[in-house]
PDB file of N, CA and C in Angstrom:
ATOM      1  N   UNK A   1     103.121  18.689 208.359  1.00  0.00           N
ATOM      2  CA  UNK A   1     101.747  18.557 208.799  1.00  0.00           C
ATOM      3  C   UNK A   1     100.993  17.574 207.940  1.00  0.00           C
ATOM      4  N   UNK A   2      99.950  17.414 208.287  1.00  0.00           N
ATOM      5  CA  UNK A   2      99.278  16.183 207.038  1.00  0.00           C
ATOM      6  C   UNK A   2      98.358  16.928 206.170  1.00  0.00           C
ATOM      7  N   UNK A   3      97.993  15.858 205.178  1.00  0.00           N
ATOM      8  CA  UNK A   3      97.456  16.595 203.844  1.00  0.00           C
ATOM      9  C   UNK A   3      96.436  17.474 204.093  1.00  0.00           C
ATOM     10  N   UNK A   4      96.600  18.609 203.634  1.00  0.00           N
ATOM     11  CA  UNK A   4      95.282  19.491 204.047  1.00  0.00           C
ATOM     12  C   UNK A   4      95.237  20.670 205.315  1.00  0.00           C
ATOM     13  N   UNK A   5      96.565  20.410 205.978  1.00  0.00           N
ATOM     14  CA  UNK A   5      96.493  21.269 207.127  1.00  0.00           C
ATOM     15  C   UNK A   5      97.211  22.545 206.902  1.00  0.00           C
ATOM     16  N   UNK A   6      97.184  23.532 207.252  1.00  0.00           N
ATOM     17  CA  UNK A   6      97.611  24.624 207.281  1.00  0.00           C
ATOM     18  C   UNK A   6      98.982  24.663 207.469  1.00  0.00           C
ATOM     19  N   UNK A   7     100.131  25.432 207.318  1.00  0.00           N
ATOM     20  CA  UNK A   7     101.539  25.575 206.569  1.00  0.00           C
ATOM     21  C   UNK A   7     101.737  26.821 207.184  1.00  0.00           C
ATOM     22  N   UNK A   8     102.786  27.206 207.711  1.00  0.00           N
ATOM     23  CA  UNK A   8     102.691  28.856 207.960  1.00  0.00           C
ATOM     24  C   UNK A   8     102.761  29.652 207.368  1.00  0.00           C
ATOM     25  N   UNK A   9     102.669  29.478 205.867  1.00  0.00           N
ATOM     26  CA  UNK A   9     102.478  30.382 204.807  1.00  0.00           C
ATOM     27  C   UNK A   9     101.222  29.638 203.919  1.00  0.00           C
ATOM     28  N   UNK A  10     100.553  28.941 204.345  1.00  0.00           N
ATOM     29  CA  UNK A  10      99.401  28.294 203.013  1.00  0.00           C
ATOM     30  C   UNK A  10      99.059  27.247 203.546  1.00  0.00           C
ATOM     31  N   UNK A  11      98.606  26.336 202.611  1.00  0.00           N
ATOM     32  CA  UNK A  11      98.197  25.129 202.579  1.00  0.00           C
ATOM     33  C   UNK A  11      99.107  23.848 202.202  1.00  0.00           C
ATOM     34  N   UNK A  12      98.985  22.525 202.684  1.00  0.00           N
ATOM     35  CA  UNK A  12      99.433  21.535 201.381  1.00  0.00           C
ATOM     36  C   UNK A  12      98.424  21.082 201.581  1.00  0.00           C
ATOM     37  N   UNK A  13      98.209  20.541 199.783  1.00  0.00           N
ATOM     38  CA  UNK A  13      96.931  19.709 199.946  1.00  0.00           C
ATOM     39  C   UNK A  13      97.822  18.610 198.618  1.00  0.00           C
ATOM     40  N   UNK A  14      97.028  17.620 198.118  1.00  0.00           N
ATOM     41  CA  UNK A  14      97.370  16.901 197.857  1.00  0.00           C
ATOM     42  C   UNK A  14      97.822  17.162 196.311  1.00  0.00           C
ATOM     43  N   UNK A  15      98.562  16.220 195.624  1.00  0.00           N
ATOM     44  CA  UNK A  15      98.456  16.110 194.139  1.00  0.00           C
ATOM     45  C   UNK A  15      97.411  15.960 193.234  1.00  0.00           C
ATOM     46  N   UNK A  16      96.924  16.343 192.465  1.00  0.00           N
ATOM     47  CA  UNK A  16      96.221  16.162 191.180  1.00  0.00           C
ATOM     48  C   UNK A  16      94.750  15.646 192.131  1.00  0.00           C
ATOM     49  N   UNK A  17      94.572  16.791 192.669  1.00  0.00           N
ATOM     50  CA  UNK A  17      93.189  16.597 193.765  1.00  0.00           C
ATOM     51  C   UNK A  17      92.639  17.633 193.559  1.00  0.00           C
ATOM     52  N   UNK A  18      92.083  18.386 192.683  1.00  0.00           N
ATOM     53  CA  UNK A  18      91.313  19.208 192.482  1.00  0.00           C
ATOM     54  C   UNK A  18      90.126  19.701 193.544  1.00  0.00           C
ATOM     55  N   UNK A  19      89.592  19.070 193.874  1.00  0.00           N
ATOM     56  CA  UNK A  19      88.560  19.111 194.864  1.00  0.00           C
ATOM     57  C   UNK A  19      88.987  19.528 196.306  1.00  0.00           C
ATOM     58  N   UNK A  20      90.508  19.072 196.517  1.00  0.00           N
ATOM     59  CA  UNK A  20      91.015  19.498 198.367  1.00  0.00           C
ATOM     60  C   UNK A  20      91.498  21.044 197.540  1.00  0.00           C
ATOM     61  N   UNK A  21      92.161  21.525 196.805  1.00  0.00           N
ATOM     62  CA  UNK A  21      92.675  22.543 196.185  1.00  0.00           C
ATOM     63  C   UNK A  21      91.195  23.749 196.163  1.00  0.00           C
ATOM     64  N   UNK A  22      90.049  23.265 195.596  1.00  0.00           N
ATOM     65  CA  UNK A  22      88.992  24.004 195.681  1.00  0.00           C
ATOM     66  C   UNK A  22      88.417  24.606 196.558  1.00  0.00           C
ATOM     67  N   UNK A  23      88.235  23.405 197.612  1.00  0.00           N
ATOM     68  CA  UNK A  23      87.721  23.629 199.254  1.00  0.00           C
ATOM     69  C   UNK A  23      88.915  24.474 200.246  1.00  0.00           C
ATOM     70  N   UNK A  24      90.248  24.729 199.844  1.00  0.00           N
ATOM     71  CA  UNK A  24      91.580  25.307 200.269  1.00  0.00           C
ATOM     72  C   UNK A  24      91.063  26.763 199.810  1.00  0.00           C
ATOM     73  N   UNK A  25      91.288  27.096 198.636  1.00  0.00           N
ATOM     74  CA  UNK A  25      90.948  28.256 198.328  1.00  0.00           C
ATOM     75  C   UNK A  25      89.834  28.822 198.421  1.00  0.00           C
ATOM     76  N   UNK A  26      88.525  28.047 198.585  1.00  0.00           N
ATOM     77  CA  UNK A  26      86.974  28.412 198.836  1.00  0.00           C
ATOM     78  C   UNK A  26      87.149  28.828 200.721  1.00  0.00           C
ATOM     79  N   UNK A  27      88.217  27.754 201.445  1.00  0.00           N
ATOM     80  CA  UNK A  27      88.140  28.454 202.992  1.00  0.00           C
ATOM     81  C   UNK A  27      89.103  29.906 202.862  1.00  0.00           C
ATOM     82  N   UNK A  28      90.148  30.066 202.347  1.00  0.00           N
ATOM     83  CA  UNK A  28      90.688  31.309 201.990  1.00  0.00           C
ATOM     84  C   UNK A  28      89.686  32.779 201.959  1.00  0.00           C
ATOM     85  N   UNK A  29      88.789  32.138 200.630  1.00  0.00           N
ATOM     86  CA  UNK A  29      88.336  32.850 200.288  1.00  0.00           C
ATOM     87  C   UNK A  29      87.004  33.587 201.574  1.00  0.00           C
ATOM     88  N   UNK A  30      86.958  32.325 202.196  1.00  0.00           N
ATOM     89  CA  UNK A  30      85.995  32.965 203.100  1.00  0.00           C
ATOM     90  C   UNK A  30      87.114  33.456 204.655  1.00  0.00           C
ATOM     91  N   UNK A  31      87.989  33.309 204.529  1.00  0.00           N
ATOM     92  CA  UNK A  31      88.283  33.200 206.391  1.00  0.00           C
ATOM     93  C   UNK A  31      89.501  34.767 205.940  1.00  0.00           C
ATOM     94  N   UNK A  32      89.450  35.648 205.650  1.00  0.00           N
ATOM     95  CA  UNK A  32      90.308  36.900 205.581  1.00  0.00           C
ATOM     96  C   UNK A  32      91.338  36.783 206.411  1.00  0.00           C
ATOM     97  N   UNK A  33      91.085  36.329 208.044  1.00  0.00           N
ATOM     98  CA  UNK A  33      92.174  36.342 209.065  1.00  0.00           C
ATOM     99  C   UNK A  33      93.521  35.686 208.343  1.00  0.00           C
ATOM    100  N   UNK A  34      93.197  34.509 208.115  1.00  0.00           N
ATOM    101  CA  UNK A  34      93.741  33.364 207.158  1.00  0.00           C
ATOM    102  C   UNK A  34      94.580  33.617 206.274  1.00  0.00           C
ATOM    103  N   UNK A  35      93.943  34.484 205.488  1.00  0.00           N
ATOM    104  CA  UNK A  35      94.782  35.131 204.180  1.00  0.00           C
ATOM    105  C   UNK A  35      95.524  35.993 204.676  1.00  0.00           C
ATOM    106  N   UNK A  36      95.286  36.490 205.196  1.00  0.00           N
ATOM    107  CA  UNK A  36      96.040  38.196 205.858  1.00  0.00           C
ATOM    108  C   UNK A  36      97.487  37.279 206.832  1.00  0.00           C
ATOM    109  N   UNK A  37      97.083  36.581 207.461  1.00  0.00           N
ATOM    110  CA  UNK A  37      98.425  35.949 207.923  1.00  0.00           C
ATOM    111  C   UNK A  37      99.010  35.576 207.329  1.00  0.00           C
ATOM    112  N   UNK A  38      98.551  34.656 206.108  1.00  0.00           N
ATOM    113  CA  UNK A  38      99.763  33.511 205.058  1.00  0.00           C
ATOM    114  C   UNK A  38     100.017  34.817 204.591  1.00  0.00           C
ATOM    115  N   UNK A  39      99.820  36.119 204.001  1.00  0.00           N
ATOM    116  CA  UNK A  39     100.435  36.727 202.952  1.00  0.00           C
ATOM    117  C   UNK A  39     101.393  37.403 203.961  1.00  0.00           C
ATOM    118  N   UNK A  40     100.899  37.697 205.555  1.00  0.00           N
ATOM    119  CA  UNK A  40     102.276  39.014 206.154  1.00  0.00           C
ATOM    120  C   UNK A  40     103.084  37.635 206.125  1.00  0.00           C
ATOM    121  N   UNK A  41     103.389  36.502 206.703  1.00  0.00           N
ATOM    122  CA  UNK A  41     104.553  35.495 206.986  1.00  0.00           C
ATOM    123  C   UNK A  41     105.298  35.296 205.231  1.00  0.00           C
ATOM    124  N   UNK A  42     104.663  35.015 204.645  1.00  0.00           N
ATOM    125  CA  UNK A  42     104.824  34.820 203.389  1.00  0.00           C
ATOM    126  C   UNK A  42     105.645  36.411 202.671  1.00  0.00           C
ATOM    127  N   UNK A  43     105.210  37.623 202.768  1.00  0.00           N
ATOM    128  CA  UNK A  43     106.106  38.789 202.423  1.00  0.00           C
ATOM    129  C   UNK A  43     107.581  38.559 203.343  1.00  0.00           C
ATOM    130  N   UNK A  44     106.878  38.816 205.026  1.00  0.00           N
ATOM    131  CA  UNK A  44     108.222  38.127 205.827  1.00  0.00           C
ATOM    132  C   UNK A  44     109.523  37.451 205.557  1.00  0.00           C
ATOM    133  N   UNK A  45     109.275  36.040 204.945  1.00  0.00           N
ATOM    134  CA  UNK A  45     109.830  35.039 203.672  1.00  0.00           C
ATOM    135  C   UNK A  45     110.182  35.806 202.842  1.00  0.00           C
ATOM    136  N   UNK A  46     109.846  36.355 202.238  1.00  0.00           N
ATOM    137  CA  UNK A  46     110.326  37.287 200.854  1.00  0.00           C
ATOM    138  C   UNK A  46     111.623  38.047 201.433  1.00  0.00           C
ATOM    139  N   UNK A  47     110.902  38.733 202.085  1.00  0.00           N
ATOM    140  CA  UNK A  47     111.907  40.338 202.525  1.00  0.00           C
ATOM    141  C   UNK A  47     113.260  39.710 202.956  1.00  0.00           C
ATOM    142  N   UNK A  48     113.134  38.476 203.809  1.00  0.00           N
ATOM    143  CA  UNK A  48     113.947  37.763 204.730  1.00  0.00           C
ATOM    144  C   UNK A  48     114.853  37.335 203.428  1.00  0.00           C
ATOM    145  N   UNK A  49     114.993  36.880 202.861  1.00  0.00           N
ATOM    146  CA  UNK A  49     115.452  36.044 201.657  1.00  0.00           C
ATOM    147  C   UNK A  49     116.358  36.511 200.868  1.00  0.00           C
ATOM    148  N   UNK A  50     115.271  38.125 200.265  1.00  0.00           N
ATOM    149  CA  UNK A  50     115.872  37.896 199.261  1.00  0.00           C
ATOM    150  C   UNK A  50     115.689  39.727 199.354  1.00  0.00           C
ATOM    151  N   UNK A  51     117.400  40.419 198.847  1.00  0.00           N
ATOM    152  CA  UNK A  51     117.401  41.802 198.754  1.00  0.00           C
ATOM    153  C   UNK A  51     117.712  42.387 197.327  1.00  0.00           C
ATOM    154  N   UNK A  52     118.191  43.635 197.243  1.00  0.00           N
ATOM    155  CA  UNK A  52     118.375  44.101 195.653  1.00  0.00           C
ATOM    156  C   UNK A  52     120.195  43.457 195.487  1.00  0.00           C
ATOM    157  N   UNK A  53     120.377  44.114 196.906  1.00  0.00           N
ATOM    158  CA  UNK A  53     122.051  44.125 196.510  1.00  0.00           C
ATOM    159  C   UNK A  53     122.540  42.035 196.582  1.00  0.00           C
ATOM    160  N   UNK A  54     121.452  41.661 197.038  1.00  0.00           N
ATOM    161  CA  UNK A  54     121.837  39.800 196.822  1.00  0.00           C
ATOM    162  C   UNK A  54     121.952  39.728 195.009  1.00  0.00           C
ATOM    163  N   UNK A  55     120.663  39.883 194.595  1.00  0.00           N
ATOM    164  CA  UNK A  55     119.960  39.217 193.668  1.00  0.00           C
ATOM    165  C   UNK A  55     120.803  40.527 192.171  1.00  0.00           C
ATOM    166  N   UNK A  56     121.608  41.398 192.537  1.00  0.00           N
ATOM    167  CA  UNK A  56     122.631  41.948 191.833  1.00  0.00           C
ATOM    168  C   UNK A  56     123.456  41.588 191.803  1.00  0.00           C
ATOM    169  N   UNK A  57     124.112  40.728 192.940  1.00  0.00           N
ATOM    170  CA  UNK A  57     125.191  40.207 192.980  1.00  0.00           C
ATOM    171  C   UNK A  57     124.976  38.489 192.738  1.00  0.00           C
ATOM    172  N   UNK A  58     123.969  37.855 192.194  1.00  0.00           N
ATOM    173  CA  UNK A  58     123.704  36.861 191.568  1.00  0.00           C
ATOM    174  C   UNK A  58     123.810  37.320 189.882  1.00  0.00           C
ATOM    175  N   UNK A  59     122.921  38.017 189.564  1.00  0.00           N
ATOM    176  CA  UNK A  59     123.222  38.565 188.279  1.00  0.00           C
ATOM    177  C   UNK A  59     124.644  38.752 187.709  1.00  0.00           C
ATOM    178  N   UNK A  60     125.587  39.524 188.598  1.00  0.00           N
ATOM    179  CA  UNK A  60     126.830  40.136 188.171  1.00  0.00           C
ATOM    180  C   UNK A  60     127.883  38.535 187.997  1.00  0.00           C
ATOM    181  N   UNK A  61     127.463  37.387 189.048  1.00  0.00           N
ATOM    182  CA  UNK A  61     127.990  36.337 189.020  1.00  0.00           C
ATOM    183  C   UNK A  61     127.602  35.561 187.382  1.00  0.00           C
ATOM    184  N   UNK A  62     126.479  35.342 187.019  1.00  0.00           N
ATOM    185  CA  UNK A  62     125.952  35.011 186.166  1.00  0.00           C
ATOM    186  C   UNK A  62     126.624  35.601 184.493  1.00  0.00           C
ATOM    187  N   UNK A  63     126.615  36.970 184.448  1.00  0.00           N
ATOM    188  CA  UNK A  63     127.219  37.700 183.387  1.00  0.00           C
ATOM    189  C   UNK A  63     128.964  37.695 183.558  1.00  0.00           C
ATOM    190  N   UNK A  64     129.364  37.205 184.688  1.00  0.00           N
ATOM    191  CA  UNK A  64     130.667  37.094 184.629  1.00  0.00           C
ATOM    192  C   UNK A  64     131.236  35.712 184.332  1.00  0.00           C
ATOM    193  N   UNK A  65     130.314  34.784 183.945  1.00  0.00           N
ATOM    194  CA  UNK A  65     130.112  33.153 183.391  1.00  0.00           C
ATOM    195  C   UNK A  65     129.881  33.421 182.304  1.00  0.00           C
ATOM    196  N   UNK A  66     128.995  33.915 182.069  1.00  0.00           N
ATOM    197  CA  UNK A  66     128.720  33.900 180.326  1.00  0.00           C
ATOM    198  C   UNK A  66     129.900  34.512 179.748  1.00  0.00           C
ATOM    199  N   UNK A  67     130.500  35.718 180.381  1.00  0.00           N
ATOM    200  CA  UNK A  67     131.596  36.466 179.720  1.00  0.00           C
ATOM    201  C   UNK A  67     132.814  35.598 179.630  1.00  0.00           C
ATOM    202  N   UNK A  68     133.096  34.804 180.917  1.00  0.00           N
ATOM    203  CA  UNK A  68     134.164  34.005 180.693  1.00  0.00           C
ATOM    204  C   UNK A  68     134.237  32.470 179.748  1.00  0.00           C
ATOM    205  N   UNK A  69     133.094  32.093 179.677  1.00  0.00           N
ATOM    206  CA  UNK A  69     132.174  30.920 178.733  1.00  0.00           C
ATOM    207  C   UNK A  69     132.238  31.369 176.957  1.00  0.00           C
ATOM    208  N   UNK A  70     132.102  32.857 177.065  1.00  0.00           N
ATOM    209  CA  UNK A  70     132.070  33.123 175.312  1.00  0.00           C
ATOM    210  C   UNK A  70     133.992  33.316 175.108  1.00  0.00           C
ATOM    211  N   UNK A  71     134.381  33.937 176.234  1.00  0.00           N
ATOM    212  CA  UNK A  71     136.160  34.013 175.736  1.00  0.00           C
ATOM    213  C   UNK A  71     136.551  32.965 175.765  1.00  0.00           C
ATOM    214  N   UNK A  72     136.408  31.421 176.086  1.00  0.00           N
ATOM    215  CA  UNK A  72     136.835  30.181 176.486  1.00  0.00           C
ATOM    216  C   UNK A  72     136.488  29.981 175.009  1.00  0.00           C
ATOM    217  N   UNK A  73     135.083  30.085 173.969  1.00  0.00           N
ATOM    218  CA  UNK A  73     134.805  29.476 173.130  1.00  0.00           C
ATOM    219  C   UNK A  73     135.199  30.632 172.100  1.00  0.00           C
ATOM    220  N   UNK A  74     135.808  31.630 172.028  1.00  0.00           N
ATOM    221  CA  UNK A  74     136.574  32.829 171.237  1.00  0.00           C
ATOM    222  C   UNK A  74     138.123  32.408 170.418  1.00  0.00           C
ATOM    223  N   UNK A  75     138.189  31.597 171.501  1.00  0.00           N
ATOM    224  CA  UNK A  75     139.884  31.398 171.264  1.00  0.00           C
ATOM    225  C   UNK A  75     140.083  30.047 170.484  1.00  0.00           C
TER     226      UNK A  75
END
């Protein structure tokens, strides 16, 4: 979308633009409908993504690198 337009979870507004960032969160702040949608699509995104038994089985991947990374440098 172009700078400034609505996102189905938020806004983009520009870089190191303080002022479109202000007026973004000042319409937020006034339009509730607004907010209440970006945050259910945005949890949506979340839930969709990301579970316990994923983000355990990223972990268990992770500690099974380090474990094999310290016996590689053991020997």
């Amino acid at each position: 979308g172009s700078t400034g337009s609505p996102q189905a979870g938020g806004f983009v507004v520009p870089c190191r633009n303080p002022k479109a960032l202000a007026g973004k969160l000042t319409s937020l702040l006034q339009d509730k409908g607004t907010r209440q949608s970006f945050g259910t699509h945005n949890r949506r995104v979340i839930e969709e993504r990301n579970s316990y038994s994923r983000e355990m089985e990223k972990m268990n991947r992770l500690y099974e690198e380090i474990a094999k990374e310290r016996q590689a440098t053991a020997r």
